[in-house]
C-alpha atoms as a PDB file:
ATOM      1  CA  UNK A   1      47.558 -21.744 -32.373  1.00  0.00           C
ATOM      2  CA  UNK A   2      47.518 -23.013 -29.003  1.00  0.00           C
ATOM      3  CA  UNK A   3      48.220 -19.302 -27.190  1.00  0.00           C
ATOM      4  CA  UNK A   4      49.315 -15.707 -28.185  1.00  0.00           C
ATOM      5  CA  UNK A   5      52.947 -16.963 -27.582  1.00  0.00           C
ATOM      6  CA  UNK A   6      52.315 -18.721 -30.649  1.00  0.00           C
ATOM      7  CA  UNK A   7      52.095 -15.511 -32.446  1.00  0.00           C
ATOM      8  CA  UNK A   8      55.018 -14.483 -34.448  1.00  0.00           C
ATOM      9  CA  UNK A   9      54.434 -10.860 -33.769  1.00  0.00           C
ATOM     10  CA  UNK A  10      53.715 -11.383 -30.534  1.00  0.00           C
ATOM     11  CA  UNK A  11      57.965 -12.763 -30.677  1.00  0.00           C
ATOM     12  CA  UNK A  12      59.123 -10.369 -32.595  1.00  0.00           C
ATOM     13  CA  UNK A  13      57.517  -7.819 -30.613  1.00  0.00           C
ATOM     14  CA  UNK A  14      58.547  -8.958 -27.311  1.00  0.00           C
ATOM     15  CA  UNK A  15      62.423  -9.515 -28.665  1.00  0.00           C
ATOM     16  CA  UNK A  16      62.324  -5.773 -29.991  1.00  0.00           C
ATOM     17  CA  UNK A  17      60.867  -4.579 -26.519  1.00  0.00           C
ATOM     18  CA  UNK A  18      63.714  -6.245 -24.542  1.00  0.00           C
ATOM     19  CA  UNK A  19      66.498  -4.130 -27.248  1.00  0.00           C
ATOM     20  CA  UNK A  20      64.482  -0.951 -26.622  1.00  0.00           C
ATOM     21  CA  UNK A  21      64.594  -1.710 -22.866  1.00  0.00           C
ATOM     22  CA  UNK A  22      68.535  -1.891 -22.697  1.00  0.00           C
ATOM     23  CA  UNK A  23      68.818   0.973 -25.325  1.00  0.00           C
ATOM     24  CA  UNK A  24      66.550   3.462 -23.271  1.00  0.00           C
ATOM     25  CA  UNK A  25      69.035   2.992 -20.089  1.00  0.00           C
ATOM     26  CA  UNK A  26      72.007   3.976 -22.442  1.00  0.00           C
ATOM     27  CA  UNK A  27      70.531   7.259 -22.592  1.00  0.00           C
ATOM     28  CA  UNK A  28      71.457  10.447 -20.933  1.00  0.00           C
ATOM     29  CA  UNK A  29      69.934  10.534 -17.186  1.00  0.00           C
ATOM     30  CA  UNK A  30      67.970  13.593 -18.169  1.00  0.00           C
ATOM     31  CA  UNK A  31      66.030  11.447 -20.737  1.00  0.00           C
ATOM     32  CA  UNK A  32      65.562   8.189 -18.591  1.00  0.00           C
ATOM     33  CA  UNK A  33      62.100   9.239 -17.374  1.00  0.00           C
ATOM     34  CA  UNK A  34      61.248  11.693 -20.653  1.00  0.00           C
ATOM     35  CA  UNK A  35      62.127   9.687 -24.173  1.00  0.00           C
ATOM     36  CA  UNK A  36      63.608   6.917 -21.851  1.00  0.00           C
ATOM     37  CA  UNK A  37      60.110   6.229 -20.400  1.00  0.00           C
ATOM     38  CA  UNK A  38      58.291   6.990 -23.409  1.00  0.00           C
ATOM     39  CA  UNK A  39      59.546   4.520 -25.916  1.00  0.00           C
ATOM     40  CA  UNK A  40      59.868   1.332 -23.059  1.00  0.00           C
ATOM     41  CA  UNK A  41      56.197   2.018 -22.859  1.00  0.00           C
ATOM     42  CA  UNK A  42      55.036   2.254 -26.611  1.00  0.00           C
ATOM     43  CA  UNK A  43      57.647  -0.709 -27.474  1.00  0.00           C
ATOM     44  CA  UNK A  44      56.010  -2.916 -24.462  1.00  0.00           C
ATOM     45  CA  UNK A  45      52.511  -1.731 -25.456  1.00  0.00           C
ATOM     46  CA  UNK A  46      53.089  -3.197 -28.935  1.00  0.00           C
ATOM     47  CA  UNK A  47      53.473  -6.652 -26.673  1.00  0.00           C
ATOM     48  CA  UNK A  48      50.554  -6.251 -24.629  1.00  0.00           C
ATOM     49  CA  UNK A  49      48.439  -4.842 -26.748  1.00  0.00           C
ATOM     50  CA  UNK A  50      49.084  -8.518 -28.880  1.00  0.00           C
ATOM     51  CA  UNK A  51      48.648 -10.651 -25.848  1.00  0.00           C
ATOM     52  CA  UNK A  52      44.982  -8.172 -24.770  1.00  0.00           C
ATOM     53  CA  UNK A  53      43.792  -8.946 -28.395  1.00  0.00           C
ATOM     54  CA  UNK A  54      44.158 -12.463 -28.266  1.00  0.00           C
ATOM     55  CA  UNK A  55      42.753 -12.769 -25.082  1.00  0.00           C
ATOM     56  CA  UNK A  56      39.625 -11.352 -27.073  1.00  0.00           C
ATOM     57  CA  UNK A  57      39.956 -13.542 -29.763  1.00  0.00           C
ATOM     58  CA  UNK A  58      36.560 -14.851 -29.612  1.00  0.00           C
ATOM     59  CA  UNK A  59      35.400 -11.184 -30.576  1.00  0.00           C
ATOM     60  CA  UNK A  60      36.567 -10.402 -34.251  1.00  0.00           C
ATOM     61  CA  UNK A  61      36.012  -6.955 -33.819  1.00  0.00           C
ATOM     62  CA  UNK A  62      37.708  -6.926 -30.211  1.00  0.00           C
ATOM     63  CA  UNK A  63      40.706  -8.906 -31.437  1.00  0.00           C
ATOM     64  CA  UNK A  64      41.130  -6.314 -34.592  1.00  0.00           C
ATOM     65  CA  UNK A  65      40.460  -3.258 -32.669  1.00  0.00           C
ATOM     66  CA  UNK A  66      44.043  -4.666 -30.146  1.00  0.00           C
ATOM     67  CA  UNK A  67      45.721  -5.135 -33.060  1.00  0.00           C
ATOM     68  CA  UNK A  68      45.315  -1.466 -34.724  1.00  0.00           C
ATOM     69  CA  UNK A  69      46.078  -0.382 -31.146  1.00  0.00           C
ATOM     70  CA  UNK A  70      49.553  -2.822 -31.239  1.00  0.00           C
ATOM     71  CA  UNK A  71      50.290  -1.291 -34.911  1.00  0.00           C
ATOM     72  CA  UNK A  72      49.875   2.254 -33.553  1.00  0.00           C
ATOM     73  CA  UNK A  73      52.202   1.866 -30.826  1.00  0.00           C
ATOM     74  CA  UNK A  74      54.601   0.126 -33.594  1.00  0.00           C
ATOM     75  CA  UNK A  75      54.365   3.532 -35.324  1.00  0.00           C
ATOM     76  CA  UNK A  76      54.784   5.649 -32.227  1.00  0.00           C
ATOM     77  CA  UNK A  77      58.113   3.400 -31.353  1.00  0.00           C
ATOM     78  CA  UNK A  78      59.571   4.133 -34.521  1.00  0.00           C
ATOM     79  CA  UNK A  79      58.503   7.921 -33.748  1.00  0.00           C
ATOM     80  CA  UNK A  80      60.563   7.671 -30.964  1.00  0.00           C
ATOM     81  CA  UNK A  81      63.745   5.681 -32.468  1.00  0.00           C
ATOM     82  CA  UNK A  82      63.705   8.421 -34.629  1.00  0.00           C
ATOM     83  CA  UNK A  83      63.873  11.265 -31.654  1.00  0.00           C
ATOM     84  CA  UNK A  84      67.063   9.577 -30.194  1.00  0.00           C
ATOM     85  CA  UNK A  85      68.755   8.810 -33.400  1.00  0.00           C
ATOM     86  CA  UNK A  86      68.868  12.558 -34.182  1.00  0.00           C
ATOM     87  CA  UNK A  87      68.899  13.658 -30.786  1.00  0.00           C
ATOM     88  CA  UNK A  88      71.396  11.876 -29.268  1.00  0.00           C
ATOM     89  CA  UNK A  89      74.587  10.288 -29.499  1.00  0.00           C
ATOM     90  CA  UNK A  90      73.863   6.408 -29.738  1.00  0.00           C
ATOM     91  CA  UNK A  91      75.313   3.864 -32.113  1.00  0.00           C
ATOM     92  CA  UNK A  92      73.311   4.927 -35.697  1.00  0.00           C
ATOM     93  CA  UNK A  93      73.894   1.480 -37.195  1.00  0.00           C
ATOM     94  CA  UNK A  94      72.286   0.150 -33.879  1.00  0.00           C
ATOM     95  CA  UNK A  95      69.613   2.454 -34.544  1.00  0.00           C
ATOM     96  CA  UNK A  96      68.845   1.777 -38.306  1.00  0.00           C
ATOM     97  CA  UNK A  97      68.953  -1.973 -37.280  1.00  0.00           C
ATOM     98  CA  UNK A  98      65.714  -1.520 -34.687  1.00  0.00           C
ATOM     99  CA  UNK A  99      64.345   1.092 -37.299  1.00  0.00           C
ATOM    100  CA  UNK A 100      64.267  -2.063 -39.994  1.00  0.00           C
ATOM    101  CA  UNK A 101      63.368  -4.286 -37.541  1.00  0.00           C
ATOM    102  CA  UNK A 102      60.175  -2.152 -36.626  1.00  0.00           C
ATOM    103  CA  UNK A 103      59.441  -1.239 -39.935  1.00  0.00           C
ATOM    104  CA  UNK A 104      59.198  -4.987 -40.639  1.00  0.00           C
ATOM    105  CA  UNK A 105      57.130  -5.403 -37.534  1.00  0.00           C
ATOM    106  CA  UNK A 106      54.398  -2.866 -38.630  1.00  0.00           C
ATOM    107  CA  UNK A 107      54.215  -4.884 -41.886  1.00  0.00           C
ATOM    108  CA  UNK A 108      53.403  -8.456 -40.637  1.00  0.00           C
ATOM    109  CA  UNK A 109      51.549  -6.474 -38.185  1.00  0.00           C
ATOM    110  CA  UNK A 110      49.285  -4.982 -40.389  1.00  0.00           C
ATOM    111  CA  UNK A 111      49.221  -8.550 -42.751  1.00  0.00           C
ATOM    112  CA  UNK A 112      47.550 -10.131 -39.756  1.00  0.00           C
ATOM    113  CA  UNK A 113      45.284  -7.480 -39.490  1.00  0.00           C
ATOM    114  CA  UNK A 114      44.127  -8.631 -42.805  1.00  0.00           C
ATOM    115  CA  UNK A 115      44.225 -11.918 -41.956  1.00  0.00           C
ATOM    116  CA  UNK A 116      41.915 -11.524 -38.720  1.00  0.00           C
ATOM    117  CA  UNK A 117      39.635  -9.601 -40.880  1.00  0.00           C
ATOM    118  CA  UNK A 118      39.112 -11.593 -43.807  1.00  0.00           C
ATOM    119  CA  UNK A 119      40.052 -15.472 -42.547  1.00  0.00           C
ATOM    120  CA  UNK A 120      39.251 -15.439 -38.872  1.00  0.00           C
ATOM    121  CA  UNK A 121      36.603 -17.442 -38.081  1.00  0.00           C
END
């Protein structure tokens, strides 16, 4: 691995932040700075909190400690997915799709966490 970009999370993560970016401004004005605002800020945090932990890499416990950060934004983005799709009127297969998607996030998430604990060096 040359940098975090190298990361497939870190890809994944970033891809998904850019859909929940686009999504959050096809909300009602009265949620752009309430649910709006609060899921462009978990979804991004998953990102950066990816990038901060490799940054750290050098420190095991550092590096592990940004990545249970990244997977507990993960959960508090699907949290929020899950606010809109009942709350709101926006396209439910859309929905289910980034649901999936960050379902599948939080589970090669957490397999790196393992990784990092067991293989890093």
């Amino acid at each position: 691995m040359k940098n975090y970009k190298d990361l497939e999370i870190y890809r994944i993560s970033y891809a998904l932040a850019i859909k929940i970016h686009k999504l959050s401004l096809k909300l009602p004005k009265y949620e752009l700075y309430e649910e709006g605002s609060q899921i462009r800020r978990s979804s991004k945090g998953i990102t950066s909190c990816i990038v901060e932990g490799y940054g750290r890499k050098r420190y095991k416990a550092d590096f592990v400690k940004f990545l249970i950060y990244a997977q507990a934004s993960c959960d508090e983005t699907i949290l929020h997915l899950n606010f809109i799709k009942n709350a709101h009127e926006i396209d439910k297969k859309e929905m289910q799709s980034l649901l999936d998607a960050y379902d599948e996030l939080g589970s090669k998430i957490n397999r790196f966490i393992r990784y990092v604990e067991n293989e890093w060096r």
